[in-house]
PDB file of N, CA and C in Angstrom:
ATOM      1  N   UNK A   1     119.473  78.166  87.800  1.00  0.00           N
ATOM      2  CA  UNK A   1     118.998  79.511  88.027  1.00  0.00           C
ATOM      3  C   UNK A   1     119.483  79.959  89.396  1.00  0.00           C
ATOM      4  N   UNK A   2     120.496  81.089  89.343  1.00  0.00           N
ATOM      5  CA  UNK A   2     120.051  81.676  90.854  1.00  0.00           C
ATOM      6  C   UNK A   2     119.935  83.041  91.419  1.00  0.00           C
ATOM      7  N   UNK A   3     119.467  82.780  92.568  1.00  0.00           N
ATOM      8  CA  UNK A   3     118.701  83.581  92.843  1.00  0.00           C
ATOM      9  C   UNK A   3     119.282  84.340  94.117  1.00  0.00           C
ATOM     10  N   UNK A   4     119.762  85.405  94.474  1.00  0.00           N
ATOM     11  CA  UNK A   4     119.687  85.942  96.049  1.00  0.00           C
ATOM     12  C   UNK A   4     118.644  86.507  97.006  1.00  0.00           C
ATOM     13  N   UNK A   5     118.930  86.125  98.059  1.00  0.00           N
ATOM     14  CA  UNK A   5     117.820  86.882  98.847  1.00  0.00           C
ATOM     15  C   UNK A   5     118.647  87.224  99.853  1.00  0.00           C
ATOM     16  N   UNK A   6     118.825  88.436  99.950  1.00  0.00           N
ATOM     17  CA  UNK A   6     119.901  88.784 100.887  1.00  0.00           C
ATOM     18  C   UNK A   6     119.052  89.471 102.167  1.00  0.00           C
ATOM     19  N   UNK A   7     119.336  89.054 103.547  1.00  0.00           N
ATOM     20  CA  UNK A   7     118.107  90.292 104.357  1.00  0.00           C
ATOM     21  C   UNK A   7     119.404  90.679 105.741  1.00  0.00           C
ATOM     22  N   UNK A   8     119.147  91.785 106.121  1.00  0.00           N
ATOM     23  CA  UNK A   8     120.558  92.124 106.819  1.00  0.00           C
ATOM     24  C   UNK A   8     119.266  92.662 108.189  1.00  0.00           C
ATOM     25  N   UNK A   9     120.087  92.548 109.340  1.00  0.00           N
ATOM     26  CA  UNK A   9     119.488  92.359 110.825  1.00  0.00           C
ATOM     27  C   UNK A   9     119.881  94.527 110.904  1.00  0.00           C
ATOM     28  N   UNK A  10     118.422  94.430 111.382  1.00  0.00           N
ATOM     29  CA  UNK A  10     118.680  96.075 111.499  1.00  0.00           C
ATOM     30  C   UNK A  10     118.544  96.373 112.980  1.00  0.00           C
ATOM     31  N   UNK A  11     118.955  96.931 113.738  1.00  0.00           N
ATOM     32  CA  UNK A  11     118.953  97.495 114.991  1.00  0.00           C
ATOM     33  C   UNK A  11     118.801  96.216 115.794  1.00  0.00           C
ATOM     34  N   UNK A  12     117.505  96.171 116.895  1.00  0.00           N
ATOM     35  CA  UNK A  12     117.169  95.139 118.004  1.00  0.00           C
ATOM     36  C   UNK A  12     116.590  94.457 117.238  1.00  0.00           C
ATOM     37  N   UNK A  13     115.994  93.841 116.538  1.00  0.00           N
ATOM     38  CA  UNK A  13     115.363  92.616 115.561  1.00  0.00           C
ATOM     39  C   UNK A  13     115.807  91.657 116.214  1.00  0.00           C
ATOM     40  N   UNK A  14     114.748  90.804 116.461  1.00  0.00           N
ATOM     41  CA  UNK A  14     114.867  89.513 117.038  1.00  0.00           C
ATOM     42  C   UNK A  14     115.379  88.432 115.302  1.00  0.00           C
ATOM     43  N   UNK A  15     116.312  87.466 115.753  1.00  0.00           N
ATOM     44  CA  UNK A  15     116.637  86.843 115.181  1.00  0.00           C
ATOM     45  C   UNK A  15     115.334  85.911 114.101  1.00  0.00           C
ATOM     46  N   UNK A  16     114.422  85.699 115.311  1.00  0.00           N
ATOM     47  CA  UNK A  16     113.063  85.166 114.326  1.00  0.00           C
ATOM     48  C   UNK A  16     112.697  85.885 113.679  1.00  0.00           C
ATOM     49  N   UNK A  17     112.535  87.204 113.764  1.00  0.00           N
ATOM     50  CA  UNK A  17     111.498  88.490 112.558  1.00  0.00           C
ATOM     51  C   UNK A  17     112.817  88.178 111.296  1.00  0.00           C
ATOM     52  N   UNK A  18     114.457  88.228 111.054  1.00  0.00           N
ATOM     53  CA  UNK A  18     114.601  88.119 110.325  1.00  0.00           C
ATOM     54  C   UNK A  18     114.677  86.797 109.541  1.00  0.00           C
ATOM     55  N   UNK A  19     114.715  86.053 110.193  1.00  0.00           N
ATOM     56  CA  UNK A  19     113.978  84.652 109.677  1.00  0.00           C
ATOM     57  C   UNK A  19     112.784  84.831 108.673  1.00  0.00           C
ATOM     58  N   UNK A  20     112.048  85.701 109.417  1.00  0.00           N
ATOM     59  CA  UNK A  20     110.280  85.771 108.793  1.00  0.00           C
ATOM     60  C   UNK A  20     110.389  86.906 107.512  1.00  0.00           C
ATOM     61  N   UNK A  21     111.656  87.502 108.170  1.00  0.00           N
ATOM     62  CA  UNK A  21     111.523  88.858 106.642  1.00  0.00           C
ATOM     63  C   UNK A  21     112.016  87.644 105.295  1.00  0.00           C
ATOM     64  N   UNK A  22     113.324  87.038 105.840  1.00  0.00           N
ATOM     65  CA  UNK A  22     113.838  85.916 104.628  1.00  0.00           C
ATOM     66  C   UNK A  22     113.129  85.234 104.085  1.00  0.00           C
ATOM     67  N   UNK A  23     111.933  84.252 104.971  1.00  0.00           N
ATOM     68  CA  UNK A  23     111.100  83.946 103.966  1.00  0.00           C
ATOM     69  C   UNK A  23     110.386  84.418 103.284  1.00  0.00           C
ATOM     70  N   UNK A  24     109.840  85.831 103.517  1.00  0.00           N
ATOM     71  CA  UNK A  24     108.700  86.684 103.150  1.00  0.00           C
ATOM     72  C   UNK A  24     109.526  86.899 101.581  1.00  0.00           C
ATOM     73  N   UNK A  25     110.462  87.196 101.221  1.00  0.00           N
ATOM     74  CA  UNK A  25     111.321  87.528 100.630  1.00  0.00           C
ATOM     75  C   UNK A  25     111.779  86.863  99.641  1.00  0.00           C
ATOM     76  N   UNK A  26     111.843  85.360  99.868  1.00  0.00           N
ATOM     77  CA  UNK A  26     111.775  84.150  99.263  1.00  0.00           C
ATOM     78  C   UNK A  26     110.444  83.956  98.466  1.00  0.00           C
ATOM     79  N   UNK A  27     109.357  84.200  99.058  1.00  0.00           N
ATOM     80  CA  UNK A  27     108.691  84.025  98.597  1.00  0.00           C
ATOM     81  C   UNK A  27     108.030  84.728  97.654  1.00  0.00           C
ATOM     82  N   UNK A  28     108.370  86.017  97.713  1.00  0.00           N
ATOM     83  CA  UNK A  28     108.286  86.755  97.157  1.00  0.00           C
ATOM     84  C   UNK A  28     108.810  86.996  95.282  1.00  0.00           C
ATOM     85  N   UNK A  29     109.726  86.074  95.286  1.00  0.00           N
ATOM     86  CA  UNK A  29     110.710  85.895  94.528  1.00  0.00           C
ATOM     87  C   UNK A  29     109.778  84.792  93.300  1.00  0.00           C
ATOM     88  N   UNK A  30     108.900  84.196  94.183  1.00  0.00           N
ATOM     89  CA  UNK A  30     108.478  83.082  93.184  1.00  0.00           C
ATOM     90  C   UNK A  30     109.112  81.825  92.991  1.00  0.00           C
ATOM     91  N   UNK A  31     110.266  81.523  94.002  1.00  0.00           N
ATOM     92  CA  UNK A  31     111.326  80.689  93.738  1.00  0.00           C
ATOM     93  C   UNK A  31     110.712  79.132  93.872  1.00  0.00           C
ATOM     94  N   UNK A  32     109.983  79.155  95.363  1.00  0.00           N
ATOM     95  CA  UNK A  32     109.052  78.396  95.669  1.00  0.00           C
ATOM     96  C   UNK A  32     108.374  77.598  94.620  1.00  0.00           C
ATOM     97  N   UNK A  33     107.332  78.267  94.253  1.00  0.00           N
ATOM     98  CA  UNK A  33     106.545  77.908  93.604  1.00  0.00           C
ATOM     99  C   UNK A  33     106.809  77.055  92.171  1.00  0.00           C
ATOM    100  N   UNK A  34     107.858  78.105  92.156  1.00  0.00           N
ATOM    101  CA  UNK A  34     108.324  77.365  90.832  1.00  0.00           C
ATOM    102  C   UNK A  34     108.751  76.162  90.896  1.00  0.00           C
ATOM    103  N   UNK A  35     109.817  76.012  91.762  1.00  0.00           N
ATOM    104  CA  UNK A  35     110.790  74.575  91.904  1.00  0.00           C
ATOM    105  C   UNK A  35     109.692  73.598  92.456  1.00  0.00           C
ATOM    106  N   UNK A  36     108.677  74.005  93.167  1.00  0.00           N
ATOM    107  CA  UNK A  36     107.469  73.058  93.165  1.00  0.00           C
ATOM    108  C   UNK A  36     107.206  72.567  91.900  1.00  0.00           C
ATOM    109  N   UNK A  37     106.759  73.318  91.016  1.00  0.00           N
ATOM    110  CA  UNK A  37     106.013  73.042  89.975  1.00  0.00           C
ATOM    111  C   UNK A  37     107.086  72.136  89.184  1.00  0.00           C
ATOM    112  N   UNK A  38     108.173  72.361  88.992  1.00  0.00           N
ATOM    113  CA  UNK A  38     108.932  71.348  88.247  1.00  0.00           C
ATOM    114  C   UNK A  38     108.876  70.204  89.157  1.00  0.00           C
ATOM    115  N   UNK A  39     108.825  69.650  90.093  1.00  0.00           N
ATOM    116  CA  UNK A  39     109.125  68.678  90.987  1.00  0.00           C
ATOM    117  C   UNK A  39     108.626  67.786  90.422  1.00  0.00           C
ATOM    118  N   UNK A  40     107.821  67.279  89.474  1.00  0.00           N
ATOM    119  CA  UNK A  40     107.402  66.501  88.375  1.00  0.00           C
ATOM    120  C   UNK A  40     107.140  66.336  86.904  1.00  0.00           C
ATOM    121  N   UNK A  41     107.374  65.556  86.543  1.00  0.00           N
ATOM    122  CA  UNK A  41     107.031  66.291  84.687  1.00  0.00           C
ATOM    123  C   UNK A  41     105.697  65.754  84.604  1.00  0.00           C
ATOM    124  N   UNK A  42     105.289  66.587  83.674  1.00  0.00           N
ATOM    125  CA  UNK A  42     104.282  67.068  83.061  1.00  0.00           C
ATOM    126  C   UNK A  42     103.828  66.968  81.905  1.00  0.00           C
ATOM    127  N   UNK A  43     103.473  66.466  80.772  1.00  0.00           N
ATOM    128  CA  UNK A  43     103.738  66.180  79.235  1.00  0.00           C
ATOM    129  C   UNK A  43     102.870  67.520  78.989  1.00  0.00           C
ATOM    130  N   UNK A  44     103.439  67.454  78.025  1.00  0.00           N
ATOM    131  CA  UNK A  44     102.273  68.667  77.149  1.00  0.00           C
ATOM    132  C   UNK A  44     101.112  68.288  76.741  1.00  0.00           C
ATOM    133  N   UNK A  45     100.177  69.096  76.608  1.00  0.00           N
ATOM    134  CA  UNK A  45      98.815  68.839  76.021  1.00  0.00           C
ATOM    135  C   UNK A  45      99.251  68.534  74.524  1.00  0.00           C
ATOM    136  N   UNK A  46      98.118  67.835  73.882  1.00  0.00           N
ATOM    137  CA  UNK A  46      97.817  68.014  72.222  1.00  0.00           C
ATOM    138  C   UNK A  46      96.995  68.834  72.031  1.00  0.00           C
ATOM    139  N   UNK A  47      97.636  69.285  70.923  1.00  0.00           N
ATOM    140  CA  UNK A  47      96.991  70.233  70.039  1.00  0.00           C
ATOM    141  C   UNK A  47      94.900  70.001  70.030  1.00  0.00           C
ATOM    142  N   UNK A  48      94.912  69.212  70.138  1.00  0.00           N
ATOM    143  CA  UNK A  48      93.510  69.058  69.921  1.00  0.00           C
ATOM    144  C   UNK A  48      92.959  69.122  71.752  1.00  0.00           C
ATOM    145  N   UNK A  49      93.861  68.901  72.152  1.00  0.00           N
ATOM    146  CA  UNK A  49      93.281  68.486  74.174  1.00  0.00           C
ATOM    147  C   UNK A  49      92.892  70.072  74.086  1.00  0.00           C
ATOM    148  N   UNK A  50      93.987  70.828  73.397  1.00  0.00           N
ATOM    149  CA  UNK A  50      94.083  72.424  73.829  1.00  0.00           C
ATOM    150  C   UNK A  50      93.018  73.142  73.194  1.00  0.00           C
ATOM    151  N   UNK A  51      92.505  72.569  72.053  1.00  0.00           N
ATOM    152  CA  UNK A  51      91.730  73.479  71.512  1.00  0.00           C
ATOM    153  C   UNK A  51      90.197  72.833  71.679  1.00  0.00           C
ATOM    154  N   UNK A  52      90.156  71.676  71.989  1.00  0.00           N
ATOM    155  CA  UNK A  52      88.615  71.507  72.843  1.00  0.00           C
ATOM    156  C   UNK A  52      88.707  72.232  74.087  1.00  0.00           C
ATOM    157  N   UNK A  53      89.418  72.981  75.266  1.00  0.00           N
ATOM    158  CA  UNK A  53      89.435  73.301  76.066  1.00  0.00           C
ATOM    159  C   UNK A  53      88.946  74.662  75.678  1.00  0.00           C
ATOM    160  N   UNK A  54      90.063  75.001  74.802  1.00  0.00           N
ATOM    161  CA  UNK A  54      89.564  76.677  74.708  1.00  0.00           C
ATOM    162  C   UNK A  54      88.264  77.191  73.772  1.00  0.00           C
ATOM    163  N   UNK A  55      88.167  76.029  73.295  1.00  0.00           N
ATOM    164  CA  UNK A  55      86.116  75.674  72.751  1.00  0.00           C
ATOM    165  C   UNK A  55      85.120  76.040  73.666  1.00  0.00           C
ATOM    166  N   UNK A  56      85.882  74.507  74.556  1.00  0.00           N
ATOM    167  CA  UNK A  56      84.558  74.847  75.655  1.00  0.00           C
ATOM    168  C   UNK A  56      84.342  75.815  76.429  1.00  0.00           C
ATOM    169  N   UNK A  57      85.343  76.525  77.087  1.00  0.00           N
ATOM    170  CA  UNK A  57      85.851  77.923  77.228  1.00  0.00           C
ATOM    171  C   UNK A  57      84.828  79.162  77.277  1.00  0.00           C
ATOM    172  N   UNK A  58      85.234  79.081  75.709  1.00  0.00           N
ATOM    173  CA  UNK A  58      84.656  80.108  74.321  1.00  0.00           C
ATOM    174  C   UNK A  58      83.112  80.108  74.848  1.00  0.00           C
ATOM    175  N   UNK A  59      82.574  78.326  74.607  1.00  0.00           N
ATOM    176  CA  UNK A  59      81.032  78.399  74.891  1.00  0.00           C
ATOM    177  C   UNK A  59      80.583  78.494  76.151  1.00  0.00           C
ATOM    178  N   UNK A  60      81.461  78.499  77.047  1.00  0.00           N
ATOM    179  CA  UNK A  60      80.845  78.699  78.978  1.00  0.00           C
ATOM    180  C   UNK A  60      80.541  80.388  78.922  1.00  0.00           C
ATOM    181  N   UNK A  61      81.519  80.856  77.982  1.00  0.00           N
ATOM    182  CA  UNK A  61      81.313  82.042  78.681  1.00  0.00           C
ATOM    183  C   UNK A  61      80.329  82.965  77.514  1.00  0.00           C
ATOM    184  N   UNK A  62      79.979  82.444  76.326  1.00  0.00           N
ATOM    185  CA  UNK A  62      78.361  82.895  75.776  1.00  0.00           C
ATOM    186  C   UNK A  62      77.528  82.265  76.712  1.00  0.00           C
ATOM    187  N   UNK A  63      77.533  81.384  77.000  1.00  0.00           N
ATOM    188  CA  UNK A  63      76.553  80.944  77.316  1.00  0.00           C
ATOM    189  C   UNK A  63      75.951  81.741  78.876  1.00  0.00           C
ATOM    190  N   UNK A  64      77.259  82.330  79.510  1.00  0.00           N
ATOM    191  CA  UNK A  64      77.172  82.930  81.008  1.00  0.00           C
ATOM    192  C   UNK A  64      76.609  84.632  80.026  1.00  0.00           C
ATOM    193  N   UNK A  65      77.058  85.084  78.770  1.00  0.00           N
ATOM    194  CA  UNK A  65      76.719  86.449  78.692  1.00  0.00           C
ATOM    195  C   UNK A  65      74.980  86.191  78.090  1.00  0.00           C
ATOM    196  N   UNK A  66      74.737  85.139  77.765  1.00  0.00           N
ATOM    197  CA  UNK A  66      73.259  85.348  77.386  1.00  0.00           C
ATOM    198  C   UNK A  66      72.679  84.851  78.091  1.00  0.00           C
ATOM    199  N   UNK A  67      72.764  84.181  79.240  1.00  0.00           N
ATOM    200  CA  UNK A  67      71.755  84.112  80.729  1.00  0.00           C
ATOM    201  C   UNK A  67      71.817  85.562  81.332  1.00  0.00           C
ATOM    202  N   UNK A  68      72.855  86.568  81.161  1.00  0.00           N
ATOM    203  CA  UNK A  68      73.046  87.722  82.078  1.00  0.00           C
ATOM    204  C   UNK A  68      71.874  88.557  81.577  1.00  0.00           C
ATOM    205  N   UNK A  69      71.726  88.493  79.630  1.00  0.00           N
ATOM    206  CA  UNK A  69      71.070  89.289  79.076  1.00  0.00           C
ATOM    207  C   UNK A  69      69.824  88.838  79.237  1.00  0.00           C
ATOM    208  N   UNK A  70      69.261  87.928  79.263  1.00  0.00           N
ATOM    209  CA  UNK A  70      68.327  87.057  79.936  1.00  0.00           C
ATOM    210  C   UNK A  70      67.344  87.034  81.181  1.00  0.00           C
ATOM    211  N   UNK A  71      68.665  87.869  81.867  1.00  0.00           N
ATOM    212  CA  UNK A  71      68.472  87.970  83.438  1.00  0.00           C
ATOM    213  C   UNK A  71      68.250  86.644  84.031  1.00  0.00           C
ATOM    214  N   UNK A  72      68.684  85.680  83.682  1.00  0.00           N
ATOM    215  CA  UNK A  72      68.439  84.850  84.097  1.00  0.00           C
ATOM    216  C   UNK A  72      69.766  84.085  85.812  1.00  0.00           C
ATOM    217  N   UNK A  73      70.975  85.644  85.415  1.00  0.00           N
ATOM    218  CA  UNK A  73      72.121  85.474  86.507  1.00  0.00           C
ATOM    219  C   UNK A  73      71.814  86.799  86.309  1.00  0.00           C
ATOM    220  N   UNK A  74      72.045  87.446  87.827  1.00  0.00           N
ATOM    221  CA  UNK A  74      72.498  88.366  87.666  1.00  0.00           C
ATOM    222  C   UNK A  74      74.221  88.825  88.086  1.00  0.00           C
ATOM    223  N   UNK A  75      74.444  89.717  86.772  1.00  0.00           N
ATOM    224  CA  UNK A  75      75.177  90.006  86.609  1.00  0.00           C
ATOM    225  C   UNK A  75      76.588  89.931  87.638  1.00  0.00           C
ATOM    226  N   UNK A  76      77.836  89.570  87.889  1.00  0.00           N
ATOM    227  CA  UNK A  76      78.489  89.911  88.910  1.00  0.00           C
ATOM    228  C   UNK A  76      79.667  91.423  89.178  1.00  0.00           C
ATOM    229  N   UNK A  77      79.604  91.931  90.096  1.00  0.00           N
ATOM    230  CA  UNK A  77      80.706  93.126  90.297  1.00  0.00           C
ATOM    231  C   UNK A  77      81.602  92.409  89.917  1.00  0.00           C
ATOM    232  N   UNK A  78      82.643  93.251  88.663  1.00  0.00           N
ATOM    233  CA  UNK A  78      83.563  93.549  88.700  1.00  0.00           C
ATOM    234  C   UNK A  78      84.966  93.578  90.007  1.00  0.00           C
ATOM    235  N   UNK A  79      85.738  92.520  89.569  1.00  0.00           N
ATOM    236  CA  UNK A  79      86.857  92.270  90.911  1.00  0.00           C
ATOM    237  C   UNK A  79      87.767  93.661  91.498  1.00  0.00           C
ATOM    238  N   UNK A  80      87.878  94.367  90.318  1.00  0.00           N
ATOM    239  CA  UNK A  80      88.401  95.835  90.629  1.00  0.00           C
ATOM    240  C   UNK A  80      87.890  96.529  89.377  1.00  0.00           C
ATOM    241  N   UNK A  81      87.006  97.500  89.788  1.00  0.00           N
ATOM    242  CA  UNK A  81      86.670  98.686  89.081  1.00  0.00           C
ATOM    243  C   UNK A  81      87.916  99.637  88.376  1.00  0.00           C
ATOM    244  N   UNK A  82      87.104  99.825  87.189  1.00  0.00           N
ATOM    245  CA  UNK A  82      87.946 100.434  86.340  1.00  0.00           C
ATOM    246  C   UNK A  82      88.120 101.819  86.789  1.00  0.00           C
ATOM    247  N   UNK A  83      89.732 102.071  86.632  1.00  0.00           N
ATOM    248  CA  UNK A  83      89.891 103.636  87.340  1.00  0.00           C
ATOM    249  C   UNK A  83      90.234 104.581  85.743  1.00  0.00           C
ATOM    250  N   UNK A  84      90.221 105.762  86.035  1.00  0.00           N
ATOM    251  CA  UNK A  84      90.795 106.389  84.879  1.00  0.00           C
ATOM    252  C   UNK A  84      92.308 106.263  85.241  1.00  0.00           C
ATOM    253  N   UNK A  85      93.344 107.050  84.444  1.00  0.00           N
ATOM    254  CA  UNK A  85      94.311 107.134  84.137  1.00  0.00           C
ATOM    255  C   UNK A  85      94.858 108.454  85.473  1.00  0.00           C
ATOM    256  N   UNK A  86      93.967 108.987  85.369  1.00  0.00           N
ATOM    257  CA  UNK A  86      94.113 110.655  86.650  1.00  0.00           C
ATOM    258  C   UNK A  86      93.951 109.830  87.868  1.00  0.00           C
ATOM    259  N   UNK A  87      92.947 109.203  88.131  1.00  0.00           N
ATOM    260  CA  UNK A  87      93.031 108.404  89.736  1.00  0.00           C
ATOM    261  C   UNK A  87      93.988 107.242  90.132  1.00  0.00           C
ATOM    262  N   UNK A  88      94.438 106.815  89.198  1.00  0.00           N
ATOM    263  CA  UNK A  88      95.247 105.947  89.251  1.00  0.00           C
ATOM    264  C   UNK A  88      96.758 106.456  89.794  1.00  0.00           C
ATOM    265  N   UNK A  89      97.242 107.756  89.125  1.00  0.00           N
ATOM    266  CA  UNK A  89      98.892 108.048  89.119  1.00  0.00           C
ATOM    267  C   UNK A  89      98.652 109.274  90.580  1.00  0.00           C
ATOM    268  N   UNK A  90      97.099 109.337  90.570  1.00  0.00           N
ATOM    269  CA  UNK A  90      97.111 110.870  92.162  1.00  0.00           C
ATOM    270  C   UNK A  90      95.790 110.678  93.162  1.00  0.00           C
ATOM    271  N   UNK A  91      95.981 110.100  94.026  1.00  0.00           N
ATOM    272  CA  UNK A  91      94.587 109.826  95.168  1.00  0.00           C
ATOM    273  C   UNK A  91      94.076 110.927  95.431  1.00  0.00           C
ATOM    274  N   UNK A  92      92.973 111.478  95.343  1.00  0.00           N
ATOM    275  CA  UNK A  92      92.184 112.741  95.172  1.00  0.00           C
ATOM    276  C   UNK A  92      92.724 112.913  96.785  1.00  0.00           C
ATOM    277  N   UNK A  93      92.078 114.638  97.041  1.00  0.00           N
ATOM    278  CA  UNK A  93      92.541 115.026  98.378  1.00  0.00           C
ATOM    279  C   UNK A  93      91.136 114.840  99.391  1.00  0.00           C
ATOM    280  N   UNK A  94      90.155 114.345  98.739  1.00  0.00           N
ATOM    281  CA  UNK A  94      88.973 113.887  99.423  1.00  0.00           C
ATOM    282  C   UNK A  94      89.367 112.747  99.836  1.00  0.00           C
ATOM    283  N   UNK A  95      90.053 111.873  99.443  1.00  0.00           N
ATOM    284  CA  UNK A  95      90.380 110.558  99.900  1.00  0.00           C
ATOM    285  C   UNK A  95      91.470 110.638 101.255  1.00  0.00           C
ATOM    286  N   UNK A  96      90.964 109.586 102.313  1.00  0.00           N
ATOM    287  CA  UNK A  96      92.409 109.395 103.396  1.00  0.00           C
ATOM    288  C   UNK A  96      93.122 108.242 102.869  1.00  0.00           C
ATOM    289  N   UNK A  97      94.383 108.909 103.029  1.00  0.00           N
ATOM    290  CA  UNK A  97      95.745 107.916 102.675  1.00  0.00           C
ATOM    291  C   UNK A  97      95.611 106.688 103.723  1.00  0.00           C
ATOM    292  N   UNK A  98      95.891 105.600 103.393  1.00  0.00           N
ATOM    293  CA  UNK A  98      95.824 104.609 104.510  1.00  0.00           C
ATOM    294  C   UNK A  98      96.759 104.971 105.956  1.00  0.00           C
ATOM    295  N   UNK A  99      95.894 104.636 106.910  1.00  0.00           N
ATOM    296  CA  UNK A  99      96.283 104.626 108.230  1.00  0.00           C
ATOM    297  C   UNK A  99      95.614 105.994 108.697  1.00  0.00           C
ATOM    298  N   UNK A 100      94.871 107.105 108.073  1.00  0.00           N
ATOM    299  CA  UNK A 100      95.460 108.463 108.495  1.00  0.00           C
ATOM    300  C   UNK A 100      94.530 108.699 109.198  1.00  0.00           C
ATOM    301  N   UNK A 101      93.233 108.428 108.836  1.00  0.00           N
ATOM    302  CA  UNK A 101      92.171 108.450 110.004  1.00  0.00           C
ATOM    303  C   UNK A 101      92.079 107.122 110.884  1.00  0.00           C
ATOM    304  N   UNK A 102      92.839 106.788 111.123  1.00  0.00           N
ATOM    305  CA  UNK A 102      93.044 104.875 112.174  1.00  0.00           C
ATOM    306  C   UNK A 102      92.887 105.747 113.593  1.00  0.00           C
ATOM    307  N   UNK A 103      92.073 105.535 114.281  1.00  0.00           N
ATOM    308  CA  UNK A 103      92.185 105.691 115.956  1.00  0.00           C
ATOM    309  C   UNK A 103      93.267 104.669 116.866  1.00  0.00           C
ATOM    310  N   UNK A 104      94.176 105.829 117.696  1.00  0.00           N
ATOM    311  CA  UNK A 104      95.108 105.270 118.357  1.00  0.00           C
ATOM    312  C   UNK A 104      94.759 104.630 119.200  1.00  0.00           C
ATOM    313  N   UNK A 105      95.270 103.187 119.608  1.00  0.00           N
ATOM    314  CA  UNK A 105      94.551 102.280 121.067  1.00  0.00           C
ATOM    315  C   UNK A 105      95.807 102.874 121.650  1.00  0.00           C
ATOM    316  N   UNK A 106      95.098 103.251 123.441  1.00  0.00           N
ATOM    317  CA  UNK A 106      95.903 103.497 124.475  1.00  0.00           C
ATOM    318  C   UNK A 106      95.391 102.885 125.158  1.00  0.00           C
TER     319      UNK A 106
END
């Protein structure tokens, strides 16, 4: 497989920042991670390893929705709230764009 990561030195850039953009860049790529992950083999599961897993799975997570109904957990927030389709593609004009209200340090 390959891969480029090309990063080109723009104006005064210290030689280390483009160092740091290349790896950022690299990493970015997933290249890492991956060639980690092969760095050993791995056998496959059996068919049966796989489907007791996704059993038990199945039953962790009735078992987490009828303690909720239960009240016996309460419930947890949502990792990201569901947006509509309109807030998603246009940030209302009530909203500040990032940075825009940031106070300047002098």
């Amino acid at each position: 497989m390959s891969l480029n990561a090309e990063v080109t030195k723009t104006g005064s850039e210290s030689s280390l920042s483009v160092i740091r953009k290349f790896s950022r860049r690299v990493q970015g790529t997933g290249l890492v991670k991956t060639v980690r992950g092969q760095r050993y083999y791995e056998r496959e599961k059996s068919k049966t390893v796989k489907k007791k897993r996704a059993l038990k799975l199945i039953k962790r997570r009735a078992d987490y929705r009828q303690a909720v109904k239960e009240g016996k957990i309460a419930e947890a927030a949502p990792r990201r709230p569901m947006q509509t389709a309109a807030q998603a593609q246009a940030p209302s004009a009530s909203q500040a764009r990032f940075g825009e209200n940031t106070p300047i340090a002098r």
